[in-house]
C-alpha atoms as a PDB file:
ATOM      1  CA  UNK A   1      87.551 154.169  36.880  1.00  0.00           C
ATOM      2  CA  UNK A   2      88.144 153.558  40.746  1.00  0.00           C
ATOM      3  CA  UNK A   3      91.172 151.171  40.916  1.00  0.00           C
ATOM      4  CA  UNK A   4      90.372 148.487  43.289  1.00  0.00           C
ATOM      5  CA  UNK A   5      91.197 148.029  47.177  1.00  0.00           C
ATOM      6  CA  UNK A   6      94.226 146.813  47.985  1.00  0.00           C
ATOM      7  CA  UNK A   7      93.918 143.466  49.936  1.00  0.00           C
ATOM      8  CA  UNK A   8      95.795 142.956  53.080  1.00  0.00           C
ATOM      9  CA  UNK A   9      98.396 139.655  52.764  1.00  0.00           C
ATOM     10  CA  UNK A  10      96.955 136.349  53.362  1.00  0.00           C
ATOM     11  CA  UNK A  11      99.526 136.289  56.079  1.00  0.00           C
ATOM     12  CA  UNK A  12      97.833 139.280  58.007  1.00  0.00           C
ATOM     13  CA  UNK A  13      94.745 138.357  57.494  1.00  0.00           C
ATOM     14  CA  UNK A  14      95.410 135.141  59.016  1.00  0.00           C
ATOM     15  CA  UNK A  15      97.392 136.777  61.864  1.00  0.00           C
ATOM     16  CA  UNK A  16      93.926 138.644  62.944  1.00  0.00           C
ATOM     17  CA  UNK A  17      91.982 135.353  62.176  1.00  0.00           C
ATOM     18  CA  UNK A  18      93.953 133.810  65.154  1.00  0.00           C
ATOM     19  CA  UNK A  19      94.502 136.497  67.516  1.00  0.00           C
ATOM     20  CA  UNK A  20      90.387 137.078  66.804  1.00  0.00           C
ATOM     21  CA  UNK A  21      89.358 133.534  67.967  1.00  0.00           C
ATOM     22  CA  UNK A  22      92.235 133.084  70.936  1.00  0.00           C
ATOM     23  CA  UNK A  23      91.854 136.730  72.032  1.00  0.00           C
ATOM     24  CA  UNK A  24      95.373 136.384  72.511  1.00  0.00           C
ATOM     25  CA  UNK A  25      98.357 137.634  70.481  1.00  0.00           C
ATOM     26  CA  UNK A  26     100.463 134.991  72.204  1.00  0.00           C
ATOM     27  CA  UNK A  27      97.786 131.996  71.430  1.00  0.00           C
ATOM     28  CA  UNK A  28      97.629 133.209  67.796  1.00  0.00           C
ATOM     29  CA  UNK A  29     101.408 132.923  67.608  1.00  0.00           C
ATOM     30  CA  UNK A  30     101.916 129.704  68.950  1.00  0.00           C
ATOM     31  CA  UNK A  31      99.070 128.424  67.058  1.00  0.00           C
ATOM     32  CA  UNK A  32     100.928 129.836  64.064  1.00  0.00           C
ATOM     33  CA  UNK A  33     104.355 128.867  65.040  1.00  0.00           C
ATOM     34  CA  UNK A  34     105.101 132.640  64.778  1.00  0.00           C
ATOM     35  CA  UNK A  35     106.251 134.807  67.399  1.00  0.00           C
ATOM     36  CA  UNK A  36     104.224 137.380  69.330  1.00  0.00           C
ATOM     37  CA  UNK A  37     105.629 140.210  67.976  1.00  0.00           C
ATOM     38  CA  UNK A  38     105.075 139.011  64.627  1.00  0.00           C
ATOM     39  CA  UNK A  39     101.847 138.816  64.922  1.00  0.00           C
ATOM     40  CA  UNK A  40     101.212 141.796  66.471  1.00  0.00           C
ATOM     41  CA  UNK A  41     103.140 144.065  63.863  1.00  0.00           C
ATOM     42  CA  UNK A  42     100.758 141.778  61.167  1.00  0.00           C
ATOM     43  CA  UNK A  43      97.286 143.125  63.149  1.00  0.00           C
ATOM     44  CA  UNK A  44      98.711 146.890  63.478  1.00  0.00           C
ATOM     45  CA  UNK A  45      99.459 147.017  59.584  1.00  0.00           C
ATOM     46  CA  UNK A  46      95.886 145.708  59.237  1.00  0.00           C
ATOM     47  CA  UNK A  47      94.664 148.503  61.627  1.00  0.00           C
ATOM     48  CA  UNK A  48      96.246 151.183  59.558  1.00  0.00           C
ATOM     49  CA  UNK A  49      94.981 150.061  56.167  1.00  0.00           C
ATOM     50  CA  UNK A  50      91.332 149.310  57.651  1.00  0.00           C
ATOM     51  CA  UNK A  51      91.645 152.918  59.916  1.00  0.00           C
ATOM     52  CA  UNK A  52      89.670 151.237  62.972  1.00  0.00           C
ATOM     53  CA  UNK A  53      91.101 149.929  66.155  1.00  0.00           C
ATOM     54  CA  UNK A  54      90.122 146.139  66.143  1.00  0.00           C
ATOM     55  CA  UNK A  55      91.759 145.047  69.364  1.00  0.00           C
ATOM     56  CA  UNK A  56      92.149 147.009  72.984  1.00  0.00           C
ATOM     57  CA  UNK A  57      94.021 146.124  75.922  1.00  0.00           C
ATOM     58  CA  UNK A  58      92.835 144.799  78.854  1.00  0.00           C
ATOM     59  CA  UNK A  59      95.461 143.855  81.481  1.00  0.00           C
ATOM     60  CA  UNK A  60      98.289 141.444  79.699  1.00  0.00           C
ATOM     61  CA  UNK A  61      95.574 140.747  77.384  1.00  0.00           C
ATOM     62  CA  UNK A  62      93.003 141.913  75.061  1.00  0.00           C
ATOM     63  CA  UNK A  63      89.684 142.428  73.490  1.00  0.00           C
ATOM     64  CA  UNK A  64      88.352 142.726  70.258  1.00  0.00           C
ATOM     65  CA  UNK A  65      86.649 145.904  69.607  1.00  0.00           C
ATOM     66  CA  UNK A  66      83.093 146.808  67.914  1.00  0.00           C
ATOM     67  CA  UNK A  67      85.046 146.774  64.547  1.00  0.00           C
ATOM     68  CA  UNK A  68      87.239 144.299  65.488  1.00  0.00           C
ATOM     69  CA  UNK A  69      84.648 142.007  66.165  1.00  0.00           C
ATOM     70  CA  UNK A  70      82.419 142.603  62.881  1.00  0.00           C
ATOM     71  CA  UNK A  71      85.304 141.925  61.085  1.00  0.00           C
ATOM     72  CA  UNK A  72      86.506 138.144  62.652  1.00  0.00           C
ATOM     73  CA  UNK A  73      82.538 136.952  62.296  1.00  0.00           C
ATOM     74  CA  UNK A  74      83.214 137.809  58.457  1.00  0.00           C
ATOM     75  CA  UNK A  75      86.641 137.066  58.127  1.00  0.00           C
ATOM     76  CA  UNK A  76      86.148 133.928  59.638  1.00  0.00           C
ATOM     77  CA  UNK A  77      83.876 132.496  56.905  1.00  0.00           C
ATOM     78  CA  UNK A  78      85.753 133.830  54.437  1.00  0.00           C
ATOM     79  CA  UNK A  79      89.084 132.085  55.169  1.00  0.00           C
ATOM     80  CA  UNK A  80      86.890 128.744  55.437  1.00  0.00           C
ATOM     81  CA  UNK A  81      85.578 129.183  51.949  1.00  0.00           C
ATOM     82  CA  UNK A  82      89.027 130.276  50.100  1.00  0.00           C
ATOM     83  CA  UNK A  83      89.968 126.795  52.399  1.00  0.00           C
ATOM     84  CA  UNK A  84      87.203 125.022  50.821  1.00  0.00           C
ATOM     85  CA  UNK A  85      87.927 126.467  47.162  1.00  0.00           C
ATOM     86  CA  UNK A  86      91.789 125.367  47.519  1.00  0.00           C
ATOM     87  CA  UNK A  87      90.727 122.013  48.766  1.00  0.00           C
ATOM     88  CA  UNK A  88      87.948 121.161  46.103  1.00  0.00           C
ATOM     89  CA  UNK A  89      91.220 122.462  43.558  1.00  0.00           C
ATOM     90  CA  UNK A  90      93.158 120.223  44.474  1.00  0.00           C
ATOM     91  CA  UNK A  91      90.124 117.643  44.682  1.00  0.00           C
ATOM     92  CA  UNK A  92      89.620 118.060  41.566  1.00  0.00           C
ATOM     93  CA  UNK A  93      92.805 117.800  40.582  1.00  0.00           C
ATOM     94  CA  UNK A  94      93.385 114.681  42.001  1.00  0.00           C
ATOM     95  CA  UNK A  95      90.393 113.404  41.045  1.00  0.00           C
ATOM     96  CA  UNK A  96      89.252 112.682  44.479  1.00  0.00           C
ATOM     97  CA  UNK A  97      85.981 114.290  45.935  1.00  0.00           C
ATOM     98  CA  UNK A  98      86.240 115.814  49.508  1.00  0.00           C
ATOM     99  CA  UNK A  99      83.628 115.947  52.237  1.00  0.00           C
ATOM    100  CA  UNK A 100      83.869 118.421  55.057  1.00  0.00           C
ATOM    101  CA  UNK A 101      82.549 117.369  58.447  1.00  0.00           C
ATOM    102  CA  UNK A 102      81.863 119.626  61.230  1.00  0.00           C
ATOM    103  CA  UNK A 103      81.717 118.206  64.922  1.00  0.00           C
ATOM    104  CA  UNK A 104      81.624 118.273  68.581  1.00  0.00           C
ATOM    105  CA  UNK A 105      85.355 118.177  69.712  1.00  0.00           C
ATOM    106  CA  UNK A 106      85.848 115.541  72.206  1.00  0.00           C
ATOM    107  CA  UNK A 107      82.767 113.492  70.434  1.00  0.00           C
ATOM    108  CA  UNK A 108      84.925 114.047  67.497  1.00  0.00           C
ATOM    109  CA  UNK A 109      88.255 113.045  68.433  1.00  0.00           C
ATOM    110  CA  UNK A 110      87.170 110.100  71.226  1.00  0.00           C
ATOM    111  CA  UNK A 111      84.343 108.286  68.839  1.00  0.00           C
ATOM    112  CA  UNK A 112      84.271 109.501  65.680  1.00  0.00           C
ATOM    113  CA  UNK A 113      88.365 110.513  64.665  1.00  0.00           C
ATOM    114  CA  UNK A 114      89.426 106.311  65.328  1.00  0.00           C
ATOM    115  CA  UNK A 115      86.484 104.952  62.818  1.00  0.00           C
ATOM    116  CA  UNK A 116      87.273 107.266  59.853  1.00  0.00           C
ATOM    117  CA  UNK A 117      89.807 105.182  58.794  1.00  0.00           C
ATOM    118  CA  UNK A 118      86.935 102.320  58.190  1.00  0.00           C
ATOM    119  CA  UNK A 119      84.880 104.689  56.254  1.00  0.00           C
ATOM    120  CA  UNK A 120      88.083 105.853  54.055  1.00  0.00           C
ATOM    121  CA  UNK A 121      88.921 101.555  53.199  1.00  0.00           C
ATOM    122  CA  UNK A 122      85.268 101.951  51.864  1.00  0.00           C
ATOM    123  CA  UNK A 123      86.372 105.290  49.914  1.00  0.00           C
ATOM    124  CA  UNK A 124      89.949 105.216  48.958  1.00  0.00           C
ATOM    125  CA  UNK A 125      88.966 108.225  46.825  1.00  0.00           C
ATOM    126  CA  UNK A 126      87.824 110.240  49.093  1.00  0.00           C
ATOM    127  CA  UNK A 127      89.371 113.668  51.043  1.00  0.00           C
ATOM    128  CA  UNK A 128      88.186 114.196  54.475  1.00  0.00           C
ATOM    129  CA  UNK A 129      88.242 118.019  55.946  1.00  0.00           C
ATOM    130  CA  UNK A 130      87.097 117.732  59.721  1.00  0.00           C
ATOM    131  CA  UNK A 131      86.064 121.184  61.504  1.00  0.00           C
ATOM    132  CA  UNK A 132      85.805 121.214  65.264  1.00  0.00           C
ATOM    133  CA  UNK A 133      82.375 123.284  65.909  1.00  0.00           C
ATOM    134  CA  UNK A 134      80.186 123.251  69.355  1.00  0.00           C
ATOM    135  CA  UNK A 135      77.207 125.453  68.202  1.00  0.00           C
ATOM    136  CA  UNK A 136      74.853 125.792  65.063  1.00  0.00           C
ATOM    137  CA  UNK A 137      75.917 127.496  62.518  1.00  0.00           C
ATOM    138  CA  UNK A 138      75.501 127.761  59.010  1.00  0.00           C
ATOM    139  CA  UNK A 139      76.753 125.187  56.976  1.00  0.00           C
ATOM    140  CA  UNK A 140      76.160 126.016  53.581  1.00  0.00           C
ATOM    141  CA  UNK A 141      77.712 129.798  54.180  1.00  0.00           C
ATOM    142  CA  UNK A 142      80.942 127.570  55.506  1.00  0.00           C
ATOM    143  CA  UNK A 143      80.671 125.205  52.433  1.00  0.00           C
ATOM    144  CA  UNK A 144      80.720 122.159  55.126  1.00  0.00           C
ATOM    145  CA  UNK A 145      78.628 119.173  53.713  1.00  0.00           C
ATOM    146  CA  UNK A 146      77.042 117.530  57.440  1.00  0.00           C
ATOM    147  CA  UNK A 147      77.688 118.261  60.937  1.00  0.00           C
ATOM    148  CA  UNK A 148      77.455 116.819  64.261  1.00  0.00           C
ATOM    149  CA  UNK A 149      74.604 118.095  66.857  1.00  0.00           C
ATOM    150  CA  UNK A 150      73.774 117.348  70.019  1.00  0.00           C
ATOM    151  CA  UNK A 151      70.710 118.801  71.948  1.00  0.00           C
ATOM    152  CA  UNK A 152      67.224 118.645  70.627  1.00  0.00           C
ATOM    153  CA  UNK A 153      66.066 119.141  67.043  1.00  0.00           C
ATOM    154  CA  UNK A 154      66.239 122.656  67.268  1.00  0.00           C
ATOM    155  CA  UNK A 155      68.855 124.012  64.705  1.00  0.00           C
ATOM    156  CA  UNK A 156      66.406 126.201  62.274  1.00  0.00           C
ATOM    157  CA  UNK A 157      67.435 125.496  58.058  1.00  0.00           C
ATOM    158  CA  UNK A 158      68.908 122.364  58.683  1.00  0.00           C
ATOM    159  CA  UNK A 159      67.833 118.180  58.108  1.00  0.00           C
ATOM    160  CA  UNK A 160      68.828 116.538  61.188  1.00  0.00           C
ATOM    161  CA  UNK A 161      68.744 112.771  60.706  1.00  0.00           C
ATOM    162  CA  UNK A 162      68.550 110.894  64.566  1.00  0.00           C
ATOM    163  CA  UNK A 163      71.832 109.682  65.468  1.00  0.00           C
ATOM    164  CA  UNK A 164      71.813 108.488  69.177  1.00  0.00           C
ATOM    165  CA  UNK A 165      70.722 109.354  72.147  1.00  0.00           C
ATOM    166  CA  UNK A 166      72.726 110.353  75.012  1.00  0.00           C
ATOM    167  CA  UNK A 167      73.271 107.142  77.057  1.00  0.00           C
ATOM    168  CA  UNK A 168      74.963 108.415  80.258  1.00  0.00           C
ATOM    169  CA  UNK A 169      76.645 106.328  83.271  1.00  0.00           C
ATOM    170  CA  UNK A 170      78.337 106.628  86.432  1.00  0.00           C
ATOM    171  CA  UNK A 171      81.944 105.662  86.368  1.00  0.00           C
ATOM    172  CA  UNK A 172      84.958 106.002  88.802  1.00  0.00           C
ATOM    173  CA  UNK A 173      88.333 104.315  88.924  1.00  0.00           C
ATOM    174  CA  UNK A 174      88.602 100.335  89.948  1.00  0.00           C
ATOM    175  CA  UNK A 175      90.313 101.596  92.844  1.00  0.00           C
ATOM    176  CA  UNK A 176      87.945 104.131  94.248  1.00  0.00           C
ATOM    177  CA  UNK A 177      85.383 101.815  93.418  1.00  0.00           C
ATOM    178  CA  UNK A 178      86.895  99.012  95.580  1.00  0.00           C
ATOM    179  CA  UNK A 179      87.597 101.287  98.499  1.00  0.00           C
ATOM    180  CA  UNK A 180      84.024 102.903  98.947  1.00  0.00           C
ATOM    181  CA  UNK A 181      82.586  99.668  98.058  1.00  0.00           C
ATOM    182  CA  UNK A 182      80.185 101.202  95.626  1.00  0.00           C
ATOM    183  CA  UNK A 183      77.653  98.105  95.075  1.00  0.00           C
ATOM    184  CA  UNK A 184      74.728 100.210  94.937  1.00  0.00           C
ATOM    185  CA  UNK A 185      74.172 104.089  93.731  1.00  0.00           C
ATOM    186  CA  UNK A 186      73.393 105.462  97.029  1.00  0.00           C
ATOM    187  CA  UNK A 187      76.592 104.731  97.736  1.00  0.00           C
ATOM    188  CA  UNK A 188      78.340 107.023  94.740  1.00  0.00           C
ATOM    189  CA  UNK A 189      77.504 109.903  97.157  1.00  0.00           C
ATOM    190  CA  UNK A 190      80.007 109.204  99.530  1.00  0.00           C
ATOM    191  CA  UNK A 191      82.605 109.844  97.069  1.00  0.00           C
ATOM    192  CA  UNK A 192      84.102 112.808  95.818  1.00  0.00           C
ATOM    193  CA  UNK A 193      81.976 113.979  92.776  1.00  0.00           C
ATOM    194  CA  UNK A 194      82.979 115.372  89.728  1.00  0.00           C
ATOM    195  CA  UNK A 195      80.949 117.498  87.882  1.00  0.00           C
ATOM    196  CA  UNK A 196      80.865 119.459  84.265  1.00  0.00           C
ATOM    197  CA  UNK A 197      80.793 123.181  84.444  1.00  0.00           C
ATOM    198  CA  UNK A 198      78.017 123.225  81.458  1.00  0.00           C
ATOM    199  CA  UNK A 199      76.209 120.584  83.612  1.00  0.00           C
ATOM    200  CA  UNK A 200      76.396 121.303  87.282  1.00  0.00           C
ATOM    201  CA  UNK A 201      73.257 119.886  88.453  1.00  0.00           C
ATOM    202  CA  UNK A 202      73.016 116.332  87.123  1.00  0.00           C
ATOM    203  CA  UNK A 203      74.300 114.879  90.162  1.00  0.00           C
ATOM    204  CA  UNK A 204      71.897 116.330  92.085  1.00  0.00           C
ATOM    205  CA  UNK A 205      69.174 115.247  89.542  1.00  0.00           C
ATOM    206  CA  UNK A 206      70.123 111.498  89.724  1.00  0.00           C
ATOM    207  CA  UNK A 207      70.397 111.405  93.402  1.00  0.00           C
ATOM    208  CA  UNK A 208      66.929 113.053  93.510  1.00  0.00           C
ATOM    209  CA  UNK A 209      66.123 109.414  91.717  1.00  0.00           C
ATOM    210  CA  UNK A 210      67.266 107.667  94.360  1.00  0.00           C
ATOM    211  CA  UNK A 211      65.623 106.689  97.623  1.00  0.00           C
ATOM    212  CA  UNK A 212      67.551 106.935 100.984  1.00  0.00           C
ATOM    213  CA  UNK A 213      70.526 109.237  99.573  1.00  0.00           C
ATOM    214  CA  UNK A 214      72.458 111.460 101.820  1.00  0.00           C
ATOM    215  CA  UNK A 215      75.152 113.921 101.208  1.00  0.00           C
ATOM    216  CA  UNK A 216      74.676 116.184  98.505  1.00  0.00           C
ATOM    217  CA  UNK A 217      74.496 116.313  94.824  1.00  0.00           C
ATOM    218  CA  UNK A 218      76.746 119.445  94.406  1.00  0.00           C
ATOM    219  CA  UNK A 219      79.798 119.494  95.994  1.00  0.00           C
ATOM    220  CA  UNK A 220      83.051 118.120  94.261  1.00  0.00           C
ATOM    221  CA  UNK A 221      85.050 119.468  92.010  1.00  0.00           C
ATOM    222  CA  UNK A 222      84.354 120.971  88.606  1.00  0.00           C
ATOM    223  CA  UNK A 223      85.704 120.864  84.793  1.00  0.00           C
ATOM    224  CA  UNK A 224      84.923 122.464  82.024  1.00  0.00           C
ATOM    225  CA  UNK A 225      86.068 120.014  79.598  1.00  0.00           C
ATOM    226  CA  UNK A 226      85.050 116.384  78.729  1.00  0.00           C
ATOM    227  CA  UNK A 227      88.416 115.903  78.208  1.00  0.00           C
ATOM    228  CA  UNK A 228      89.363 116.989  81.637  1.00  0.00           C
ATOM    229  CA  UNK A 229      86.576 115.364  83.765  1.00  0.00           C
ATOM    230  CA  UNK A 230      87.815 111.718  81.768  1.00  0.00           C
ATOM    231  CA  UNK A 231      91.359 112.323  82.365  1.00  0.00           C
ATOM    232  CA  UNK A 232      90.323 113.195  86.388  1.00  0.00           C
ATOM    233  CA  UNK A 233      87.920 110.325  86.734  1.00  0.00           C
ATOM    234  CA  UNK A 234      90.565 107.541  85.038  1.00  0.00           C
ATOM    235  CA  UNK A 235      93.370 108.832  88.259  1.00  0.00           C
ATOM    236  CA  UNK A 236      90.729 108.290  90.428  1.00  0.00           C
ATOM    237  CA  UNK A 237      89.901 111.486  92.062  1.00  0.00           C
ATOM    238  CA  UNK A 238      85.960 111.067  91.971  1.00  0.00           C
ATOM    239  CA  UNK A 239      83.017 109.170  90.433  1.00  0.00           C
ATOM    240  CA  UNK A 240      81.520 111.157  87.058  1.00  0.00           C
ATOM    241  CA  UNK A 241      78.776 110.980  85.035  1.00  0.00           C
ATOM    242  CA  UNK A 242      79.742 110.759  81.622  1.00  0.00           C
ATOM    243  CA  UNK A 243      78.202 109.323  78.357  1.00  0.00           C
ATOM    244  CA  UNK A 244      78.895 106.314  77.806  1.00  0.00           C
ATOM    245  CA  UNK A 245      80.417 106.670  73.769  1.00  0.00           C
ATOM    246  CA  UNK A 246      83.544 109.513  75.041  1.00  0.00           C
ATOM    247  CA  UNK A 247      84.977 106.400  77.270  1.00  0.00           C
ATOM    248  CA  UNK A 248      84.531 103.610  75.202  1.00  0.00           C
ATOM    249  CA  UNK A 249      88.840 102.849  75.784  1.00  0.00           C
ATOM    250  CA  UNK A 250      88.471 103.809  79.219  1.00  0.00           C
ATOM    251  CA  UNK A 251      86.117 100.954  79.964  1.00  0.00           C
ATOM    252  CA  UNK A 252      87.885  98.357  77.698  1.00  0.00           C
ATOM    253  CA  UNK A 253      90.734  98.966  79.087  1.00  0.00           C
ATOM    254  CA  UNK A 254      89.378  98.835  82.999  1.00  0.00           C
ATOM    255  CA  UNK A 255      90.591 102.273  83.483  1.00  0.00           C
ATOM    256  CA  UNK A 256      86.956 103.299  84.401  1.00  0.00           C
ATOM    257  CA  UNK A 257      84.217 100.631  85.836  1.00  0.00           C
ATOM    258  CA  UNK A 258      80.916 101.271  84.893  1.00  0.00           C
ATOM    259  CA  UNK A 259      78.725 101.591  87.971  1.00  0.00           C
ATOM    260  CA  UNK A 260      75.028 102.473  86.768  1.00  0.00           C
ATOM    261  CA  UNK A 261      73.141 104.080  84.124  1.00  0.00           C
ATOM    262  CA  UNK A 262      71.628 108.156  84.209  1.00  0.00           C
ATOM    263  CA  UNK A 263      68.762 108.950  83.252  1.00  0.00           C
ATOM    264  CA  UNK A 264      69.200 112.078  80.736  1.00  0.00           C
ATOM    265  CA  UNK A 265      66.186 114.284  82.267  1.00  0.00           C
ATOM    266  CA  UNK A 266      66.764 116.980  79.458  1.00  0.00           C
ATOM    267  CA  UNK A 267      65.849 114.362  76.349  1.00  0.00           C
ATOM    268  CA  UNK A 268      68.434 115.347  74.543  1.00  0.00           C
ATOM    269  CA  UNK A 269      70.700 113.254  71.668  1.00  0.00           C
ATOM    270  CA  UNK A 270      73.140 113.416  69.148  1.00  0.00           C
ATOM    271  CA  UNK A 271      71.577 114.366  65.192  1.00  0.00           C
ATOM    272  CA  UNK A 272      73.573 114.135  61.732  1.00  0.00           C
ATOM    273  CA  UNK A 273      73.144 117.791  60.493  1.00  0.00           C
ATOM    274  CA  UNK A 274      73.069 118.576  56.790  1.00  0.00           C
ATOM    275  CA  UNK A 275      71.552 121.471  54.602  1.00  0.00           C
ATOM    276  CA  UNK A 276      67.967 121.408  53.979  1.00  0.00           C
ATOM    277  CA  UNK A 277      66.972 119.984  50.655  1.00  0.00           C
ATOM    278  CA  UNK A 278      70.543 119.200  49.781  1.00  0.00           C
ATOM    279  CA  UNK A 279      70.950 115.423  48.990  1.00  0.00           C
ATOM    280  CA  UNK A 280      74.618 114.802  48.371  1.00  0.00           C
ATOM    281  CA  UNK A 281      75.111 110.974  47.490  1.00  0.00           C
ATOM    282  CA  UNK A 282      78.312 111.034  49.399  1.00  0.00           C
ATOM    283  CA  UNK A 283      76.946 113.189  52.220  1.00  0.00           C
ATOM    284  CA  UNK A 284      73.932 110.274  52.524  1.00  0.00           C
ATOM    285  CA  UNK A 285      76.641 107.311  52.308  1.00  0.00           C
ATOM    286  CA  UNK A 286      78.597 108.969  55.357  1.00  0.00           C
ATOM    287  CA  UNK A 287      75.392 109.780  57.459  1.00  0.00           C
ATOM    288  CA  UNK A 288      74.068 106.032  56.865  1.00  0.00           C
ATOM    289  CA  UNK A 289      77.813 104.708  57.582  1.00  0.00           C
ATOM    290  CA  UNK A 290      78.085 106.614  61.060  1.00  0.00           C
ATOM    291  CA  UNK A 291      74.358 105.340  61.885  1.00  0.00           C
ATOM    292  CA  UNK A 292      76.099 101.870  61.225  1.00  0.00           C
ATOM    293  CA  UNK A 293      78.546 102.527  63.299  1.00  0.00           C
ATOM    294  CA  UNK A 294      76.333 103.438  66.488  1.00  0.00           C
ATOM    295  CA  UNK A 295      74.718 100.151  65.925  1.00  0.00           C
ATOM    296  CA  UNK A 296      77.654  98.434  66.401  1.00  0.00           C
ATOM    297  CA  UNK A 297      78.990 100.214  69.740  1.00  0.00           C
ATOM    298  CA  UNK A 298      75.567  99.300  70.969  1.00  0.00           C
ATOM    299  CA  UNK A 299      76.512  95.385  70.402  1.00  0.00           C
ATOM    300  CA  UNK A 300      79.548  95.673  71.476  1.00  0.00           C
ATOM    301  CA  UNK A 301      78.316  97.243  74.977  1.00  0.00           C
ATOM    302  CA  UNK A 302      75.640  94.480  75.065  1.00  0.00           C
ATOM    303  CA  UNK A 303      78.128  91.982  74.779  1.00  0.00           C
ATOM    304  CA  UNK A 304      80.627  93.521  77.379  1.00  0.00           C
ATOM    305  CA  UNK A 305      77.431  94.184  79.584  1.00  0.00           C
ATOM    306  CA  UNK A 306      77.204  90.426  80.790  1.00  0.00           C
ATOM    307  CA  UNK A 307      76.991  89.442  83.977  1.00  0.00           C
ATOM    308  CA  UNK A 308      81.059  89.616  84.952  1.00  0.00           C
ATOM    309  CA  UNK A 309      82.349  91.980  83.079  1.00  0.00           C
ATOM    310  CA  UNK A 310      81.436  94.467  85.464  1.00  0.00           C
ATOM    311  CA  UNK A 311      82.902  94.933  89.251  1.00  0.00           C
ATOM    312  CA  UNK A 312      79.075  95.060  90.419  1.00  0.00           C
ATOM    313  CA  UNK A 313      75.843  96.311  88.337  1.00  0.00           C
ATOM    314  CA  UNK A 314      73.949  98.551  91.206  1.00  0.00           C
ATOM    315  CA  UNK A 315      71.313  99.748  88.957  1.00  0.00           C
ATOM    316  CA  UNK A 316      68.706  99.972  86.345  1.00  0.00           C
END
């Protein structure tokens, strides 16, 4: 009888996992709170035993190869479901039941992240696993019960129950706002803009709603992060156009002013994702909770959207 393969350590195998995603030996190590030779001597053992190359260098950095890459997609999804079997272990042993959430990562950690802990005073039984993911994927191949989408209702396999839509809105700092005077829109385009890399033109689509605009709708400067674009807008280096539920402390705190509302031109909104035909009872308490919860961040912006709780309200 053929004896069996020998598996590389957990240890390795999680070595590669990192270095895979970061494409970085040095990432994977700090991520690990190993150091980068570590990790490296972990990803040449596992070159030897699989006989392939998985990584080449490039510069002071490198790439995964062909074989390399095959193997992350894989390994990837295998990690998360040995995670998933540990966790419903010790679930089980606890006799609490878990539910793994998958979602955008600043919609995750600026919304959703402060209102689990009104969802776990409902379930003081319950384990939450939250995964950071920014593109479909399948859920029941990484054993995560409901995700968060945003675009249209185009992810094949899946139910996607309507969560929001995308209500966006030009902001800029009090400050910037008082010295450009910005009483109507028109105006927002004689201020430095700030604009997301994924989104470049949406500036220039709202000031092609405007009449009498000048300047242009592309220049400023450019972030690819939500994260980044909120942090620049709150110092006051430029108006943005963000939606309105990633700066929900910004504005209650005054650090950003609400100017006017954007219309989205691509139609697009947020969707609870969960396996088709799957019907979890906890999955279905959790989806109608966070539908709850939009509800009530659209009160609460009513009720803060009163005449005088804004520096000016320019537009429709």
């Amino acid at each position: 009888m053929q004896s069996a393969l020998p598996l590389p350590s957990l240890a390795t195998l999680r070595c590669f996992d990192a270095a895979a995603r970061h494409q970085s030996f040095t990432a994977a190590a700090e991520e690990l709170g190993l150091t980068q030779g570590a990790v490296s001597r972990h990803v040449k053992e596992l070159e030897e035993q699989i006989g392939a190359a998985l990584f080449r260098r490039e510069g002071r950095g490198v790439r995964l190869t062909d074989a390399g890459r095959s193997l992350a997609g894989r390994l990837y999804l295998d990690l998360e479901r040995l995670r998933h079997t540990i966790g419903n272990a010790v679930a089980a042993g606890s006799s609490r039941e878990i539910l793994s959430i998958a979602v955008l990562p600043t919609f995750g950690a600026r919304w959703l992240i402060p209102r689990l802990k009104h969802f776990r005073a409902e379930r003081s039984d319950l384990e939450l696993v939250v995964h950071s993911r920014s593109e479909p994927f399948d859920l029941e191949e990484s054993r995560i019960d409901l995700a968060i989408h945003f675009g249209t209702d185009d992810w094949p396999g899946m139910q996607l129950t309507p969560l929001c839509q995308e209500e966006l809105v030009a902001v800029a700092a009090p400050d910037l706002v008082r010295r450009f005077e910005l009483h109507e829109p028109a105006r927002l385009f004689d201020v430095p803009l700030l604009h997301l890399t994924s989104r470049p033109m949406l500036w220039e689509a709202f000031r092609q709603t405007l009449k009498g605009t000048t300047g242009s709708g592309r220049t400023g400067s450019y972030f690819d992060q939500f994260s980044l674009i909120i942090a620049a807008a709150s110092a006051g280096l430029g108006a943005a156009i963000l939606p309105i539920y990633l700066i929900e402390e910004e504005l209650a705190a005054g650090a950003l002013v609400e100017l006017t509302s954007v219309p989205d031109a691509y139609g697009r909104s947020y969707y609870i994702a969960t396996p088709a035909g799957l019907n979890k009872p906890l999955t279905m308490q959790f989806t109608n909770w966070l539908r709850r919860q939009v509800g009530q961040s659209r009160l609460s912006r009513i009720a803060a959207d009163t005449p005088g709780n804004r520096i000016s309200n320019p537009g429709t």
